[in-house]
N, C-alpha and C. Protein backbone atom coordinates (compact mmCIF):
# COMPACT_ATOMS: atom_id res chain seq x y z
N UNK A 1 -34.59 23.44 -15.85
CA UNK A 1 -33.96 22.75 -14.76
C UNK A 1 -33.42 21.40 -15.25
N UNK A 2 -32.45 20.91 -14.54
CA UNK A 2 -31.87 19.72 -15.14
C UNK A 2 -32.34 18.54 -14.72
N UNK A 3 -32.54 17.29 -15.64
CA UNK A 3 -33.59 16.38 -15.18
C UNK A 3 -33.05 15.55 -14.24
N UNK A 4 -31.42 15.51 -13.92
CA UNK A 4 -31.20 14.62 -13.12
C UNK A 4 -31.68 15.45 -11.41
N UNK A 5 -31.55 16.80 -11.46
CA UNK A 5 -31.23 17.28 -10.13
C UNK A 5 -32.58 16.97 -9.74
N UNK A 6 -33.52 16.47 -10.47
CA UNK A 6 -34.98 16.40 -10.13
C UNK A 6 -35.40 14.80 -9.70
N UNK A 7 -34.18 14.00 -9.74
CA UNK A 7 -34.22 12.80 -9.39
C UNK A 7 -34.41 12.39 -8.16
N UNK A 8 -35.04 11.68 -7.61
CA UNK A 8 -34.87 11.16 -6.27
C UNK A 8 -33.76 10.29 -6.22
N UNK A 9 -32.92 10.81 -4.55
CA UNK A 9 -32.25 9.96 -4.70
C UNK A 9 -32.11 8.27 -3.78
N UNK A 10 -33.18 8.12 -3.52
CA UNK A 10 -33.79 6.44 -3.32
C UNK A 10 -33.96 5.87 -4.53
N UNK A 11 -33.81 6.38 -5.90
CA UNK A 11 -33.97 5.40 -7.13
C UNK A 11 -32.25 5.29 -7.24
N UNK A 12 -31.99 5.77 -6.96
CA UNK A 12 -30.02 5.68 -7.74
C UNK A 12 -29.88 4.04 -6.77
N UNK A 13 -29.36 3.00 -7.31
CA UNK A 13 -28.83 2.11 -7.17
C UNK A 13 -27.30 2.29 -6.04
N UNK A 14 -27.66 1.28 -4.61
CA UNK A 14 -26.15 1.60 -4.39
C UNK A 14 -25.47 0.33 -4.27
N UNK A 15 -24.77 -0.19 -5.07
CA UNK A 15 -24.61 -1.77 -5.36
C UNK A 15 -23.53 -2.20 -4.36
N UNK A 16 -23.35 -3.25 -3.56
CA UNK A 16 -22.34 -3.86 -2.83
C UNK A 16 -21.14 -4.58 -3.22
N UNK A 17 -20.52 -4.44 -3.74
CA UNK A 17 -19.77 -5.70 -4.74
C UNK A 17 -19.05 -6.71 -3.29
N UNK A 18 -19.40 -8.15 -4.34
CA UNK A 18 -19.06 -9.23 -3.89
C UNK A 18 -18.30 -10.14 -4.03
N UNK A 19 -17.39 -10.64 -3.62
CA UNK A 19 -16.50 -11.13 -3.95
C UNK A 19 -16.45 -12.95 -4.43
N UNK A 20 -16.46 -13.18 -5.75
CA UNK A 20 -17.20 -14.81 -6.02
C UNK A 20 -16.32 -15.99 -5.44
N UNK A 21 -16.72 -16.87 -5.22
CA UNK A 21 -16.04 -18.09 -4.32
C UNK A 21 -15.51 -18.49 -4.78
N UNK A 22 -14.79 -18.30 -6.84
CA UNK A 22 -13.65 -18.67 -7.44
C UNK A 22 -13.09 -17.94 -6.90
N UNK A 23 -12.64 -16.73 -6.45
CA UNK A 23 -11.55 -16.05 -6.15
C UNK A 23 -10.57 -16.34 -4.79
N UNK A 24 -11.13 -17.42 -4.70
CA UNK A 24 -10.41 -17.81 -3.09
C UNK A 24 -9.27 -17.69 -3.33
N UNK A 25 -8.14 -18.58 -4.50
CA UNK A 25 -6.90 -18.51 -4.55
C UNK A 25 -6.80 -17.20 -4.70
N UNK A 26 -7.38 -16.22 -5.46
CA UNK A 26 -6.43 -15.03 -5.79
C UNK A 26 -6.54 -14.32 -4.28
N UNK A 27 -7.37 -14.23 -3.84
CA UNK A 27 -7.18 -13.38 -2.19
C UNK A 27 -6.04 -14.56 -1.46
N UNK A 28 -5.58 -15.67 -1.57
CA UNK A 28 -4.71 -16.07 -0.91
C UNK A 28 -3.11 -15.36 -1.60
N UNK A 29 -3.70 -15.34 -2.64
CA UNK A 29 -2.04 -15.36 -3.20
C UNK A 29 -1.55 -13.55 -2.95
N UNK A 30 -2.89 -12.51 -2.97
CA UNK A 30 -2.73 -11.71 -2.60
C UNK A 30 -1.99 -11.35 -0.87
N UNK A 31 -2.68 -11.86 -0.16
CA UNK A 31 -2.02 -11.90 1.36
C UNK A 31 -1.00 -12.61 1.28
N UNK A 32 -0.51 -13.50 0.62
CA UNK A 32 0.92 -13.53 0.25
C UNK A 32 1.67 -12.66 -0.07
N UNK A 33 1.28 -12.05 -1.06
CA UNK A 33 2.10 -10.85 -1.61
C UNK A 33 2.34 -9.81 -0.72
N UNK A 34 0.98 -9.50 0.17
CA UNK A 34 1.00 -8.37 1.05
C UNK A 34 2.32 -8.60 1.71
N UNK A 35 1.84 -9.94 2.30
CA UNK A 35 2.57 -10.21 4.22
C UNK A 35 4.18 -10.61 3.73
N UNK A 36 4.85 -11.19 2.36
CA UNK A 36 6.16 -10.78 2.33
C UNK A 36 6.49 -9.50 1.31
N UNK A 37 5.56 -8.82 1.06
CA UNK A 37 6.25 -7.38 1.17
C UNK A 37 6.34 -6.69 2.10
N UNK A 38 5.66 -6.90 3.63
CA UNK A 38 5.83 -5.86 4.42
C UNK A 38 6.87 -6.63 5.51
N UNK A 39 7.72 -8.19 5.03
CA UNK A 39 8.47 -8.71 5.95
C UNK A 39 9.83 -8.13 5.08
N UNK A 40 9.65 -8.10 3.70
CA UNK A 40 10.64 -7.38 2.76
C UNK A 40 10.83 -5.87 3.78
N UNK A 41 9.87 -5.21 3.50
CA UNK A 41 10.31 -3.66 3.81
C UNK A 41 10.98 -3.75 5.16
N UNK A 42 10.58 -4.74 6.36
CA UNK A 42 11.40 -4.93 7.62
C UNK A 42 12.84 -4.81 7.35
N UNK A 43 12.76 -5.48 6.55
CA UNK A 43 14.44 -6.34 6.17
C UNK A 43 15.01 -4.83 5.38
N UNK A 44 14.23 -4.65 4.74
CA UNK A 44 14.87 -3.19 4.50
C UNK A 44 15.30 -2.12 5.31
N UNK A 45 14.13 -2.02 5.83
CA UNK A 45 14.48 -0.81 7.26
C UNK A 45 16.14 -1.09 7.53
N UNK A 46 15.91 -2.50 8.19
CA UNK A 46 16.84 -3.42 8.95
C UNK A 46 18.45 -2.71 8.28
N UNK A 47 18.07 -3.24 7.17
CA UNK A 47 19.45 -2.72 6.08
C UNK A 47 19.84 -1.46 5.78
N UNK A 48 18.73 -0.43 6.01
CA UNK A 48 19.19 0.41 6.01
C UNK A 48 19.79 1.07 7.19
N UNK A 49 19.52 0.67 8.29
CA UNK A 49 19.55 1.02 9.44
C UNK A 49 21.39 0.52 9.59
N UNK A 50 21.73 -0.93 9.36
CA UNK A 50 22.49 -1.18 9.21
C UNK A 50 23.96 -0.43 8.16
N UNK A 51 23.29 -0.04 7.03
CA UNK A 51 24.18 1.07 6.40
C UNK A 51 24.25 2.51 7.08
N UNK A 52 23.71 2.79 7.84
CA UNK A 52 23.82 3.99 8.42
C UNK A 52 24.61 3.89 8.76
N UNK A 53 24.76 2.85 10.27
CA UNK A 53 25.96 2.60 11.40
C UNK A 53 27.10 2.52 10.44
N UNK A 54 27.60 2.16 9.51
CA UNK A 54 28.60 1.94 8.95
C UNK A 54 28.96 3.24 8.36
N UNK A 55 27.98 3.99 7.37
CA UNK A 55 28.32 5.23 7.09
C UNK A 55 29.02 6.51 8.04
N UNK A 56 28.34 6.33 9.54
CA UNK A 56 28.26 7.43 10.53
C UNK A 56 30.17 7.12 10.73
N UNK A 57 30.02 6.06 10.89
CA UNK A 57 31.80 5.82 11.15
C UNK A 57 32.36 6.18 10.26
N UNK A 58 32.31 6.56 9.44
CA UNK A 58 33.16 7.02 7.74
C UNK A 58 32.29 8.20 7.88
N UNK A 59 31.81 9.22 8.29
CA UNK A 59 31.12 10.26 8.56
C UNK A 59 30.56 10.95 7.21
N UNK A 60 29.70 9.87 6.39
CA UNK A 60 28.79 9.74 5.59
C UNK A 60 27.30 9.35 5.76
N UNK A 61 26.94 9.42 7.15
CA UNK A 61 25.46 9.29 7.58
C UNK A 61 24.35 9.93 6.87
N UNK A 62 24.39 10.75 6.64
CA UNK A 62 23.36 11.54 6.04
C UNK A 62 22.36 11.10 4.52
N UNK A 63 23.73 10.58 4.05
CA UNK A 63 23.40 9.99 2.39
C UNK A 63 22.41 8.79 3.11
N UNK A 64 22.14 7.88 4.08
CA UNK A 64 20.92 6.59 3.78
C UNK A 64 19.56 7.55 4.79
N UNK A 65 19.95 9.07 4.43
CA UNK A 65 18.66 9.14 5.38
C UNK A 65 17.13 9.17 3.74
N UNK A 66 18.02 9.14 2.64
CA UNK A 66 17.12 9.04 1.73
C UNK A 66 16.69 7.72 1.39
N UNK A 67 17.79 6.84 1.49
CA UNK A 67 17.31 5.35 1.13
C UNK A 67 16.55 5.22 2.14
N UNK A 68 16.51 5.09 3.51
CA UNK A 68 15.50 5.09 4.68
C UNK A 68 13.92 5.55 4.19
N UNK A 69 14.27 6.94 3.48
CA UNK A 69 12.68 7.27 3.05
C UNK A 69 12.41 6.65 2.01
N UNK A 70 13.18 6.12 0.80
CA UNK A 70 12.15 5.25 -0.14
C UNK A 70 12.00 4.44 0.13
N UNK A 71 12.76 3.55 1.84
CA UNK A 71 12.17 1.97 1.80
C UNK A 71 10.71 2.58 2.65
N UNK A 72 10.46 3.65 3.55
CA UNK A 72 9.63 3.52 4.51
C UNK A 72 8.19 4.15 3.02
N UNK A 73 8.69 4.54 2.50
CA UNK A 73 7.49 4.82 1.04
C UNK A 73 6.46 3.39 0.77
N UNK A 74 7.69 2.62 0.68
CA UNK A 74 7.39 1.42 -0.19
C UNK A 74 6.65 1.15 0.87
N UNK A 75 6.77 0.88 1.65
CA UNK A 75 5.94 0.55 2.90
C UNK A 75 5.04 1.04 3.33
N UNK A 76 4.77 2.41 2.90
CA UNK A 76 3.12 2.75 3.43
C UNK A 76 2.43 2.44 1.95
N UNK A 77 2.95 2.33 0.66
CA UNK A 77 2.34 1.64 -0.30
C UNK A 77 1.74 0.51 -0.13
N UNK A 78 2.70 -0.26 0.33
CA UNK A 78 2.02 -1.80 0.68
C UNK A 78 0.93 -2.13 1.61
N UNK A 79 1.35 -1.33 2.45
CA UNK A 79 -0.28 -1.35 3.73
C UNK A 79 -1.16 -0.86 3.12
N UNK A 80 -1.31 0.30 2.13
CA UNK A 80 -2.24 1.03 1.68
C UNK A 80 -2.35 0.64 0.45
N UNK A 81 -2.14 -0.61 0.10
CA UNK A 81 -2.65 -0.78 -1.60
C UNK A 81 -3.63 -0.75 -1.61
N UNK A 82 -4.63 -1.89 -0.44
CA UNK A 82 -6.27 -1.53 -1.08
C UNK A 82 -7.29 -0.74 -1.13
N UNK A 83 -6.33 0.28 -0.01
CA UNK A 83 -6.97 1.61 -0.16
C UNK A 83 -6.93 2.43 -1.04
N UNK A 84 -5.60 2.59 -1.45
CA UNK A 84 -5.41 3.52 -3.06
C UNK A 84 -5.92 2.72 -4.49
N UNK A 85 -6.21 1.41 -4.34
CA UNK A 85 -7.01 0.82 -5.38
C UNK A 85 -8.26 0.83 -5.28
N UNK A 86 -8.97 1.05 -3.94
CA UNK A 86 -10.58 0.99 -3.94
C UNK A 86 -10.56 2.65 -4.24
N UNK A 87 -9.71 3.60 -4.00
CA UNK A 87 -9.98 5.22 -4.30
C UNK A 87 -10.30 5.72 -5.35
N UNK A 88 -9.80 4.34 -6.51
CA UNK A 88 -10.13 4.73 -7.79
C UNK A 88 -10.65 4.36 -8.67
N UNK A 89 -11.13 2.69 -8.37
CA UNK A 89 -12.10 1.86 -8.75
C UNK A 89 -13.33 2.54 -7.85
């Protein structure tokens, strides 16, 4: 039998990580980064939304329905960075 499956598991360590009180600037500069990338991706939408109307009149609409999806990408990236970084740390 294998010696771990014979382990209890109240000995396995489940550690909390903490975040040290030097890191204040970097969590500021981070919510910086967050909060104008997700005022960026607005402005994107915005723009793309704006190239549409212009395309539909030249009856080329269809071509920003892809730019539309890589700005709205970028944008569930950004909300979800610290989730896809804690998924793998």
């Amino acid at each position: 039998m294998n010696s771990l499956a014979r382990l209890d598991s109240s000995f396995i360590p489940n550690p909390t990580p903490v975040v040290p009180a030097q890191a204040g600037g970097l969590l500021t500069i981070l919510n910086w980064a967050s909060g104008i990338g997700l005022v960026l991706g607005v402005l994107g939408v915005i723009i793309v939304g704006i190239g549409m109307v212009i395309q539909l009149q030249r009856g080329e609409g269809a071509q920003a329905i892809g730019k539309l999806g890589w700005v709205l990408l970028g944008c569930i990236i950004i909300t979800g960075a610290s989730g896809i970084v804690r998924a793998f740390v």
